[in-house]
Protein backbone atom coordinates (compact mmCIF):
# COMPACT_ATOMS: atom_id res chain seq x y z
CA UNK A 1 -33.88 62.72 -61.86
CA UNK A 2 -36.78 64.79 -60.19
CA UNK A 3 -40.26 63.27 -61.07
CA UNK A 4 -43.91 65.67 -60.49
CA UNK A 5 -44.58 64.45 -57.20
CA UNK A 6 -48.33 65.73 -55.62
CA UNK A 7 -48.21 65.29 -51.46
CA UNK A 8 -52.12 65.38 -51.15
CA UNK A 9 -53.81 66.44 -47.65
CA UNK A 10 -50.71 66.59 -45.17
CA UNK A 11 -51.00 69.30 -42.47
CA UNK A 12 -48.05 72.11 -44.48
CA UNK A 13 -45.84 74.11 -41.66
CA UNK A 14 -43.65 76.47 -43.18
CA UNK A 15 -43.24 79.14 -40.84
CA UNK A 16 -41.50 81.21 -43.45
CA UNK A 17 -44.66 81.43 -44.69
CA UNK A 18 -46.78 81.61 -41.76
CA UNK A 19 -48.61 78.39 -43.22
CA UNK A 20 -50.12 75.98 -41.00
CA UNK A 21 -53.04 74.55 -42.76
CA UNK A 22 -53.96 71.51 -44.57
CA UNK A 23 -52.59 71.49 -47.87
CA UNK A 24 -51.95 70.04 -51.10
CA UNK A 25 -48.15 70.41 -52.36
CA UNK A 26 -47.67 69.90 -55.96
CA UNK A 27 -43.45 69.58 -57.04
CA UNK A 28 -42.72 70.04 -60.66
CA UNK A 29 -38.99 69.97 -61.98
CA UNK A 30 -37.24 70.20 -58.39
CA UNK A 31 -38.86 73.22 -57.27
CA UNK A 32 -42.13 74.19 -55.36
CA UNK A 33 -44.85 74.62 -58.06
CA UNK A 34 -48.37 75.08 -56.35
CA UNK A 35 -49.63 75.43 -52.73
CA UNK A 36 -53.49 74.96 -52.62
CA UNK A 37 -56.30 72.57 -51.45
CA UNK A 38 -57.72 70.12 -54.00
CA UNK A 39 -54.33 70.22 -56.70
CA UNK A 40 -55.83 67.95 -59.47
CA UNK A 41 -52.82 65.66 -60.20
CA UNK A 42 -51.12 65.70 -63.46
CA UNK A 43 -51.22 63.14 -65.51
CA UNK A 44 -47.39 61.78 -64.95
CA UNK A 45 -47.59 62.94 -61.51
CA UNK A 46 -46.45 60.79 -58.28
CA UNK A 47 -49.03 60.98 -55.77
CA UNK A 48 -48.80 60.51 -52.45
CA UNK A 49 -51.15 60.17 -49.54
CA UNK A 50 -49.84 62.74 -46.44
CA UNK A 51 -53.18 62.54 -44.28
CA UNK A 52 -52.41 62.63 -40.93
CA UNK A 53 -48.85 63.76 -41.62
CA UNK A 54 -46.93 66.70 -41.37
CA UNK A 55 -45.23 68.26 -44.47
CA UNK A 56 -42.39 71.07 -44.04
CA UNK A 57 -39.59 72.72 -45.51
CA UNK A 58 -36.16 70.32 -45.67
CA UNK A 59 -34.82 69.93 -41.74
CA UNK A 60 -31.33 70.92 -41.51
CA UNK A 61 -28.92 70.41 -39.40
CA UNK A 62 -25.57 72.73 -39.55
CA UNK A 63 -23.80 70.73 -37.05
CA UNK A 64 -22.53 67.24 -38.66
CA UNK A 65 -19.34 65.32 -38.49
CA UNK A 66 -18.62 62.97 -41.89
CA UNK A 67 -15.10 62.28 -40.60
CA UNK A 68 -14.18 61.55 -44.37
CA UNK A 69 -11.42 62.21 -45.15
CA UNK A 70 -9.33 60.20 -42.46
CA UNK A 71 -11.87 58.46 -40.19
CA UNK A 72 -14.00 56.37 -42.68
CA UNK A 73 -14.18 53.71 -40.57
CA UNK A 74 -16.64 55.43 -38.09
CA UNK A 75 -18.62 57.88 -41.33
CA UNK A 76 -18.34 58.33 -45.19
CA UNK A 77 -19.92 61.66 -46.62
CA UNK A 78 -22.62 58.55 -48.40
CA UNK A 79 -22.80 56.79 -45.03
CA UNK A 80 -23.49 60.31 -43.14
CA UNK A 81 -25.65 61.08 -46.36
CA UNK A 82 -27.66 58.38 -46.11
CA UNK A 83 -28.38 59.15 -41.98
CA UNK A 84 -29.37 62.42 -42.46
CA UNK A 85 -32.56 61.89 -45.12
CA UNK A 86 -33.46 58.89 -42.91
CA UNK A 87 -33.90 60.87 -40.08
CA UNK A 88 -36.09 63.76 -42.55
CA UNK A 89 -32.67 66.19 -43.28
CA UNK A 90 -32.35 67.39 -46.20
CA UNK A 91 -28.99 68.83 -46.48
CA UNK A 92 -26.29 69.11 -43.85
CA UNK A 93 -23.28 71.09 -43.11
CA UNK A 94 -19.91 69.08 -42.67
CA UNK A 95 -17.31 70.08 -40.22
CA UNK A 96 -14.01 70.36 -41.13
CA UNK A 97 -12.13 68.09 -38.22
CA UNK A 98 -11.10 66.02 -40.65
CA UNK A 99 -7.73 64.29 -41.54
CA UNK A 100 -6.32 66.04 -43.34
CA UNK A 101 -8.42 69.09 -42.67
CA UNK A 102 -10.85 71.33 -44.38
CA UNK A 103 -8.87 73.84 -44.64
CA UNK A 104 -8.46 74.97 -48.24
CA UNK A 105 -10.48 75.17 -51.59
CA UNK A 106 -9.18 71.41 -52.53
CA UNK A 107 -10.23 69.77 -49.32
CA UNK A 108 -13.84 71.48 -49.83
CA UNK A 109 -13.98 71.26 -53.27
CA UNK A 110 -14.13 67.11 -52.44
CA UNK A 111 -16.49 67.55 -50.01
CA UNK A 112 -18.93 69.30 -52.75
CA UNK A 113 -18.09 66.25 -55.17
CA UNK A 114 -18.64 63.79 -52.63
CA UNK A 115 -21.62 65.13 -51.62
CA UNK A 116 -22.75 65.42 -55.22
CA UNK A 117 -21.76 61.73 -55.63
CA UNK A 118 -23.82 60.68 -52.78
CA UNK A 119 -26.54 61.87 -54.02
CA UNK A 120 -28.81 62.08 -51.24
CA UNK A 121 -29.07 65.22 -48.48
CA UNK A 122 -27.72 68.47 -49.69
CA UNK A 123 -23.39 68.31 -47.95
CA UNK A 124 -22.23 71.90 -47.67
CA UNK A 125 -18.88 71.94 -46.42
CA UNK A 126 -17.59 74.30 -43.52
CA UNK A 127 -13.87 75.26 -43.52
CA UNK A 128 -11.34 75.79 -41.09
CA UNK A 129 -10.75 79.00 -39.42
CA UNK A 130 -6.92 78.45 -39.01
CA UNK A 131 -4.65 76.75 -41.19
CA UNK A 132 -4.67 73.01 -39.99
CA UNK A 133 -6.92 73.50 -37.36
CA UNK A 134 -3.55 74.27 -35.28
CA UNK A 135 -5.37 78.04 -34.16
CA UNK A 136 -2.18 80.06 -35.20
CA UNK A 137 -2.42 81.66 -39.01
CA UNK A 138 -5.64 82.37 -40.69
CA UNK A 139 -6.68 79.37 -43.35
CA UNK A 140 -7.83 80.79 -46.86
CA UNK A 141 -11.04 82.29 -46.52
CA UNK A 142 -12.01 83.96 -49.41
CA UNK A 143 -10.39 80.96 -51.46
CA UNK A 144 -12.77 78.20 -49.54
CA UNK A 145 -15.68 80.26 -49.78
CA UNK A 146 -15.64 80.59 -54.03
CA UNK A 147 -15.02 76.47 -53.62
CA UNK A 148 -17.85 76.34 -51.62
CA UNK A 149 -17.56 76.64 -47.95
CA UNK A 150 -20.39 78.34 -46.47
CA UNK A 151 -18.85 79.12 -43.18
CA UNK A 152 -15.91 78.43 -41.28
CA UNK A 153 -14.86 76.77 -37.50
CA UNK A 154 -12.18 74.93 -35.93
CA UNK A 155 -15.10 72.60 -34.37
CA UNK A 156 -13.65 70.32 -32.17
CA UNK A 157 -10.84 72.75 -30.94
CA UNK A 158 -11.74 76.53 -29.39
CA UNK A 159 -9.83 79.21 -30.92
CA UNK A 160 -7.93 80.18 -27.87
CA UNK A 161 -6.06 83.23 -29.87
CA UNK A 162 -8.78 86.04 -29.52
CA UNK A 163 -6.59 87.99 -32.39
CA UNK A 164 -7.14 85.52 -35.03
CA UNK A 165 -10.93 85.34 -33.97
CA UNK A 166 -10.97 89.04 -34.32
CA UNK A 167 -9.32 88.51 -37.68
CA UNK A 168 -11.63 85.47 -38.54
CA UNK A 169 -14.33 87.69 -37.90
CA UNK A 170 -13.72 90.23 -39.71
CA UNK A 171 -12.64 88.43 -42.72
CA UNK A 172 -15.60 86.11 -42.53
CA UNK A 173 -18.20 89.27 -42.86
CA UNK A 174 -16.32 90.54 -46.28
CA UNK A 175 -17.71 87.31 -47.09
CA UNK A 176 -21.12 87.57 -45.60
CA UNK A 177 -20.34 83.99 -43.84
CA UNK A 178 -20.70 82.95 -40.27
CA UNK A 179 -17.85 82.02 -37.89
CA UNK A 180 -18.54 79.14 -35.87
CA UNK A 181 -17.02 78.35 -32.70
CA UNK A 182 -16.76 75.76 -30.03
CA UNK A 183 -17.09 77.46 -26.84
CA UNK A 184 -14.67 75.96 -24.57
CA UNK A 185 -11.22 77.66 -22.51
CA UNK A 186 -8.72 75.04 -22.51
CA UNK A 187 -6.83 76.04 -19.32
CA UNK A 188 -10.24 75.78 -17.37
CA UNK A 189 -11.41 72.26 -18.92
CA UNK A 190 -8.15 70.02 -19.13
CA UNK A 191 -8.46 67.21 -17.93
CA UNK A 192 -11.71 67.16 -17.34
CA UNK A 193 -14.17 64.21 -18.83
CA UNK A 194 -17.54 65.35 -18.15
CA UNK A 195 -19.49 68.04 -16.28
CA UNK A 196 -17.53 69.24 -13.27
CA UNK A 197 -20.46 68.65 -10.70
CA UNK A 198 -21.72 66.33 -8.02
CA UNK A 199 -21.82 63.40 -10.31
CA UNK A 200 -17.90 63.96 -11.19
CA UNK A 201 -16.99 63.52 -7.69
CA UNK A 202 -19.17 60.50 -6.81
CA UNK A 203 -17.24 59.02 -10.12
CA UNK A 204 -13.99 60.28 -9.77
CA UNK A 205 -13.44 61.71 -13.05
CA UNK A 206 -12.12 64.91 -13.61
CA UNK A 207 -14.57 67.55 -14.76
CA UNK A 208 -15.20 70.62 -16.80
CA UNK A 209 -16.94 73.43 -15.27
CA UNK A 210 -19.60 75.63 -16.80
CA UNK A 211 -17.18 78.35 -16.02
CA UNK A 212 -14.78 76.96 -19.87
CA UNK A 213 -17.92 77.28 -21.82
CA UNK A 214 -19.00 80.52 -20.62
CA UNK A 215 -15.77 82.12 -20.64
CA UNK A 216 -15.31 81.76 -24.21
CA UNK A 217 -19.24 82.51 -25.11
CA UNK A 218 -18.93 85.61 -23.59
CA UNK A 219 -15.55 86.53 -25.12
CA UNK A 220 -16.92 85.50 -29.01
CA UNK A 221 -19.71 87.74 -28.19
CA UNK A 222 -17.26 90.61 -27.28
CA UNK A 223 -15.51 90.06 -30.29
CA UNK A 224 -18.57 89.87 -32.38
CA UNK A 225 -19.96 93.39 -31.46
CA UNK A 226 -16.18 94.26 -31.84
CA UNK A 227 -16.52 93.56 -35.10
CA UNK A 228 -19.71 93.64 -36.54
CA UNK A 229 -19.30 89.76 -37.59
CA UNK A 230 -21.41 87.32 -37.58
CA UNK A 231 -20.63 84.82 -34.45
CA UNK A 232 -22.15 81.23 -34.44
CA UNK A 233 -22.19 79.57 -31.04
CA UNK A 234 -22.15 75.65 -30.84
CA UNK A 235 -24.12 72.85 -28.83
CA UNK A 236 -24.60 76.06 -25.78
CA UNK A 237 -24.98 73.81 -22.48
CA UNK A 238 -24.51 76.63 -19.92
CA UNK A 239 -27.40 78.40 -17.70
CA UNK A 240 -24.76 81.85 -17.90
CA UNK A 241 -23.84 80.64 -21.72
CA UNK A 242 -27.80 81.41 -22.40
CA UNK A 243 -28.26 84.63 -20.88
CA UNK A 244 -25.00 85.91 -22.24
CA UNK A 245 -26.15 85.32 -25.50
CA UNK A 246 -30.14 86.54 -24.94
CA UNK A 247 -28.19 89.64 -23.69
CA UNK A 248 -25.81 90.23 -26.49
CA UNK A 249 -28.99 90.01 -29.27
CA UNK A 250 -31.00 92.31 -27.04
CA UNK A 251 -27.54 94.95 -28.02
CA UNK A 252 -27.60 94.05 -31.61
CA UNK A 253 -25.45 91.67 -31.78
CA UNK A 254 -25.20 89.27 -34.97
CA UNK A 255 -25.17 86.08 -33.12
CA UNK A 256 -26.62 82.58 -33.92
CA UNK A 257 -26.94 79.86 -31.57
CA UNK A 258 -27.38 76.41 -31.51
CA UNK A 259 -29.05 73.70 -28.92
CA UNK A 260 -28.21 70.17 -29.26
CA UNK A 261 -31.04 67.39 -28.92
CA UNK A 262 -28.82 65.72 -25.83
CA UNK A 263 -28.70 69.04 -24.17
CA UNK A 264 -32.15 69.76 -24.18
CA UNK A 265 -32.93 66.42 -22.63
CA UNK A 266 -30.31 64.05 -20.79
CA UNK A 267 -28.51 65.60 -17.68
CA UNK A 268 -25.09 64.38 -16.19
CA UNK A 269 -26.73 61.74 -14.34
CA UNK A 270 -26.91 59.92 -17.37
CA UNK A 271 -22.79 58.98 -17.27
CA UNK A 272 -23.78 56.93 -14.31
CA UNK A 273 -22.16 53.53 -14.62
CA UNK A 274 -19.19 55.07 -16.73
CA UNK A 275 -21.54 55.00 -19.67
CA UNK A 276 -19.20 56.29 -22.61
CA UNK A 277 -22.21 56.72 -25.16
CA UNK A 278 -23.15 59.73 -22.87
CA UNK A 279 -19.83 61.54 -22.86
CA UNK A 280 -19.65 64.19 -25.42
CA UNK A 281 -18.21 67.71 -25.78
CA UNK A 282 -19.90 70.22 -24.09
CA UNK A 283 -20.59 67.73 -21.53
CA UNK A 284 -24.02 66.86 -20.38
CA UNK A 285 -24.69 69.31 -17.59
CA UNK A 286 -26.87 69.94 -14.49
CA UNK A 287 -30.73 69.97 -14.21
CA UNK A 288 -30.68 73.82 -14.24
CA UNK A 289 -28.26 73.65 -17.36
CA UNK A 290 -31.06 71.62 -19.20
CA UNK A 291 -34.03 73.80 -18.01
CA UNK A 292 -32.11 76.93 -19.40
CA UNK A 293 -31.13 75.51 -22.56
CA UNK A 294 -35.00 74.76 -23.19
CA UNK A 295 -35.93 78.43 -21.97
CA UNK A 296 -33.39 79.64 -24.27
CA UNK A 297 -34.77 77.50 -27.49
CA UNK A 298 -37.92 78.50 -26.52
CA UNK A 299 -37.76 82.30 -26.65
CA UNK A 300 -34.99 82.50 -29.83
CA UNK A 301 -31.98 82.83 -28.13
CA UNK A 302 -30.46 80.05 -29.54
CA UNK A 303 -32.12 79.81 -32.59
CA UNK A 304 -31.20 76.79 -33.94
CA UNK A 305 -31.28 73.18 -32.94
CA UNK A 306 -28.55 70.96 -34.39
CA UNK A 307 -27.22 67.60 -33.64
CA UNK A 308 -23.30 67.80 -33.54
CA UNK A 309 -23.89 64.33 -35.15
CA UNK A 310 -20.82 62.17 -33.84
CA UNK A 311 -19.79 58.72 -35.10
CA UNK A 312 -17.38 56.93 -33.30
CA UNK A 313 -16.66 53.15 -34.11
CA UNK A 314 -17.39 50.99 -31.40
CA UNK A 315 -14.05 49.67 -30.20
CA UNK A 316 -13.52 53.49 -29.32
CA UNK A 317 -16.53 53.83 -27.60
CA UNK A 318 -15.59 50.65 -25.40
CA UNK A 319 -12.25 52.28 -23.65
CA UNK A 320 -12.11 52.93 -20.32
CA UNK A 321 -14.18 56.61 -19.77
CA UNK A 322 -11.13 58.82 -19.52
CA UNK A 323 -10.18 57.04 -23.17
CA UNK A 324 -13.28 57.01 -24.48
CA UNK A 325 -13.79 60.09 -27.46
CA UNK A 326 -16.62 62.51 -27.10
CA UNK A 327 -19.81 62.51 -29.40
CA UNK A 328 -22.59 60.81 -30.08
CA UNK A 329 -24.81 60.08 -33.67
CA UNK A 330 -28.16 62.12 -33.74
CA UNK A 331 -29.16 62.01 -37.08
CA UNK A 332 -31.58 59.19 -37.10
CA UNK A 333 -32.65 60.42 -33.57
CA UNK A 334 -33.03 63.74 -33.07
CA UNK A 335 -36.64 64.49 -34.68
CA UNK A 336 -38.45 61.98 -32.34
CA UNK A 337 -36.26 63.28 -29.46
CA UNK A 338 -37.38 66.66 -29.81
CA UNK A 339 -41.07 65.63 -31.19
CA UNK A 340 -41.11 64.09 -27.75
CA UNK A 341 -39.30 65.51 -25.57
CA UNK A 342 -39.22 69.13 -26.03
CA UNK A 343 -42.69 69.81 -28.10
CA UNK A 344 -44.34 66.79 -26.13
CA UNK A 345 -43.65 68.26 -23.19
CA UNK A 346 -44.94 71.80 -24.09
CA UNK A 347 -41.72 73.60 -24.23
CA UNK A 348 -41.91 74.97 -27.87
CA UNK A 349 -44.82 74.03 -30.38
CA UNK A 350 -44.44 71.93 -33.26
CA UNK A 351 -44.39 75.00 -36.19
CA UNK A 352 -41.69 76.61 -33.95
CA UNK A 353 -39.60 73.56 -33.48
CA UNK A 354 -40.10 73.55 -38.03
CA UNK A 355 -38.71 77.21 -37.62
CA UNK A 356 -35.64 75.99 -35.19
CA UNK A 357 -34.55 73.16 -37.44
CA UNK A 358 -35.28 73.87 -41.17
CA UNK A 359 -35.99 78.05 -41.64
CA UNK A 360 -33.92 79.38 -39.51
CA UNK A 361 -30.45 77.10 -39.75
CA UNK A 362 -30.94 77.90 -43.61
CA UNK A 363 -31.46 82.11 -42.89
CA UNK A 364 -28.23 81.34 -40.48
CA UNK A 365 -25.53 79.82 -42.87
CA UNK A 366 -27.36 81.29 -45.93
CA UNK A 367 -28.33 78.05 -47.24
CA UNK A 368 -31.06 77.10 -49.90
CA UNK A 369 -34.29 75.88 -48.62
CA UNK A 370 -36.14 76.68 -45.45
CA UNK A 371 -39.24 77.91 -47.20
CA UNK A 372 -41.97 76.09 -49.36
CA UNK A 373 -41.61 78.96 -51.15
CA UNK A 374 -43.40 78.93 -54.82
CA UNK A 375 -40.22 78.49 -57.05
CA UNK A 376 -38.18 77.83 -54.08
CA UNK A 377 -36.13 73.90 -54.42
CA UNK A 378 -38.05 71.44 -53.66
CA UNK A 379 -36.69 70.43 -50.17
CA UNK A 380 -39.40 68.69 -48.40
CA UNK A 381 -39.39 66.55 -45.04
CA UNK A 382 -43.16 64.47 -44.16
CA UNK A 383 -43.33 63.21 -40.87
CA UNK A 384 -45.61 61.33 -38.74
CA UNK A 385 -46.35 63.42 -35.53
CA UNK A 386 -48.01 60.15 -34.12
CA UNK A 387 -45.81 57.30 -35.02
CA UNK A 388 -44.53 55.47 -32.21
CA UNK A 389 -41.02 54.07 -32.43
CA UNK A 390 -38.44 52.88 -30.11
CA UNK A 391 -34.88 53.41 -31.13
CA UNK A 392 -32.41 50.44 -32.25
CA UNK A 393 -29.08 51.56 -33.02
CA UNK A 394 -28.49 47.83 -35.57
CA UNK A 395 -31.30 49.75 -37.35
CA UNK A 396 -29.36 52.93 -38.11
CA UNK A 397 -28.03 54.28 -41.76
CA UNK A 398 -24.98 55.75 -40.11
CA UNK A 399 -22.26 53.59 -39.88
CA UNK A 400 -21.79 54.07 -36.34
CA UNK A 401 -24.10 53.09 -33.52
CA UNK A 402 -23.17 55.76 -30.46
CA UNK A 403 -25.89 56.83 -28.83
CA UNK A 404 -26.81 57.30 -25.50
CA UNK A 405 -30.84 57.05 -26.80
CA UNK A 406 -30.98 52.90 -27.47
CA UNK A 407 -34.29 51.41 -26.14
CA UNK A 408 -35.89 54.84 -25.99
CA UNK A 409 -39.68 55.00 -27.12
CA UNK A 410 -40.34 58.06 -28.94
CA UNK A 411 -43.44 59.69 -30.96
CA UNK A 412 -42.77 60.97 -34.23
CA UNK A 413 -40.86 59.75 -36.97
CA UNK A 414 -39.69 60.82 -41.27
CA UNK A 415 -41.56 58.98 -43.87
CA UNK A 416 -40.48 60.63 -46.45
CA UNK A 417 -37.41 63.24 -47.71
CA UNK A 418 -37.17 65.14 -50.87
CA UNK A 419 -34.42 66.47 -51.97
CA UNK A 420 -34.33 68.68 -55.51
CA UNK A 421 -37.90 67.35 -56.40
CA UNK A 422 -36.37 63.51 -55.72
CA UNK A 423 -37.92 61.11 -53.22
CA UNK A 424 -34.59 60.23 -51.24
CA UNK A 425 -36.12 58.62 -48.83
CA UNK A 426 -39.34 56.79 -47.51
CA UNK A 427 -39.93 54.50 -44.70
């Protein structure tokens, strides 16, 4: 049940706005009532204290594996839920690499409930492109949408088939929904374990070149100014990957892009040792790689930073490298990551990092929120830009404890996360 909640003297970002100021931010009824300095409370009104903090529109993160159905021993939709508005997100979007798959109106219509039953960060579920994920016959659109999908992807597998992509495109834009896509040519990466590079060969594992990620960027891309769809590129790891895509905006192409918190700051080197809690899919890639990921979040061309949140359970992640599954969690993670490691070290600012994970993933997959919008819901993250932490994986919501970031000190943490005008969260 939403309460009137008044978040008094917090520094308000909501570069939908163009607000950076300090504010007061008065919630009535689930939705944004007032924006102003010096809100007299209401007399049944909630206040809290935000001085020193910063107060923004919902985070959001359009890149999230529940694994429920089928893999609830490493993620529930309440477990994954319950991660996300601890680490300040206020809804997610659930891929559909599920088992069984997400790949018609019944399979998302339980994603809605469950997410409704949860009752904690906004779950929009994401449908298949292809009828069991199998990348051979076009899964039922228009059917998923009016249940509730809000875009579709075969995440986890490329669509090799570039005639059901072209179809997928063009059937997703009758629907005004994006097509997501895992970047990734199958002939060019099998066998491969991790970035095809120097440390690869010092390891002896097979690799995967830049070469299968850019391949398929640059054929979605094709296909999307083919079409006039609307193409959404995944965790983009690639130097060529990036300019491909700043290239195909500067022609008008409709093209979103994401950058993953691990790409933006951990490099191959860190699989030294075998380490399987830093093998995920893109791989980690070179220096360069990493450097042109950041140039490319911080001039727009990928637009978008989201986590590819991936729980594994830890017997999985303790197989031999070649055995181990790819993915790591982020959820809890990936604000302090980027508070400190891509705005601490000067490579966007803090309202534009606001803009890359709350405004502009909502503007992408046409979600509610990204705005502190009068009348707008009442989606709110507060954050300490200052609060020092140092990650413990025992500590996390999620129900699995892969990550690669354990022992890391970082600056910046959630303290609180409203969702419809409800206090969620607070730590």
């Amino acid at each position: 049940m939403s309460e009137k909640i008044l978040l008094r003297g917090g520094r308000v970002v909501d570069p939908s706005q163009s607000l950076d100021r300090v504010h007061d931010v008065l919630i009535v009824d689930g939705s944004v009532a007032r924006l102003a300095d010096g809100i007299e409370a209401p007399e049944d009104a909630r206040t809290v204290d935000c001085a020193g903090k910063v107060v923004c529109p919902g985070l959001i993160d359009v890149h999230v594996h529940l694994r429920e159905p089928g893999g609830e021993h490493k993620e529930t939709i309440a477990t994954g839920a319950a991660s996300a508005v601890a680490g300040g997100f206020t809804a997610v979007c659930a891929m559909p690499n599920t088992d069984p798959p997400i790949d018609d109106p019944a399979a998302v219509g339980f994603v809605v409930a469950a997410g409704r039953a949860a009752g904690l960060a906004r779950v929009y579920p994401v449908g298949c492109i292809s009828s069991g994920r199998a990348g051979e016959r076009l899964a039922l659109v228009g059917e998923m949408v009016d249940a509730g999908a809000v875009a579709i992807t075969d995440d986890g597998s490329p669509v090799m088939n570039s005639g059901l992509m072209r179809m997928a495109l063009e059937y997703a834009r009758a629907f005004g929904i994006p097509v997501a896509d895992h970047p990734e040519d199958l002939g060019l990466s099998d066998g491969g374990h991790m970035n095809e590079g120097i440390v690869s060969s010092r390891l002896g594992l097979g690799g995967k070149p830049n070469a299968s990620e850019d391949i398929h960027i640059v054929r979605d891309l094709l296909l999307a100014e083919l079409t006039g769809g609307h193409i959404h590129l995944q965790h983009v790891s690639t130097r060529f990957g990036v300019e491909s895509i700043r290239q195909a905006k500067a022609r008008g192409v409709h093209v979103t892009a994401e950058a993953s918190p691990h790409h933006l700051v951990l490099t191959h080197e860190a699989v030294d040792g075998y380490r399987t809690e830093a093998k995920m899919n893109p791989p980690l890639r070179a220096q360069e790689d990493v450097d042109a990921v950041r140039a490319g979040l911080a001039d727009g061309t990928l637009d978008t930073i989201a986590t590819d949140h991936a729980p594994h359970h830890y017997d999985e992640k303790e197989a031999a490298f070649a055995d181990a599954p790819n993915g790591i969690v982020g959820l809890e993670t990936a604000l302090g990551i980027v508070l400190t490691h891509v705005v601490g070290e000067g490579v966007i600012d803090l309202p534009t990092m606001i803009e890359r994970m709350s405004c502009q993933p909502a503007r992408a997959f046409g979600l509610p929120g990204g705005t502190l919008a009068i009348g707008g819901p009442a989606d709110v993250t507060v954050f300490d830009p200052g609060a020092r932490w140092v990650v413990d994986a025992g500590q996390f919501r999620s129900r699995s404890r892969n990550t690669p970031f354990g022992g890391w000190e970082l600056t910046g943490r959630p303290t609180m996360t409203i969702v419809g005008g409800r206090i969620v969260w607070s730590g």
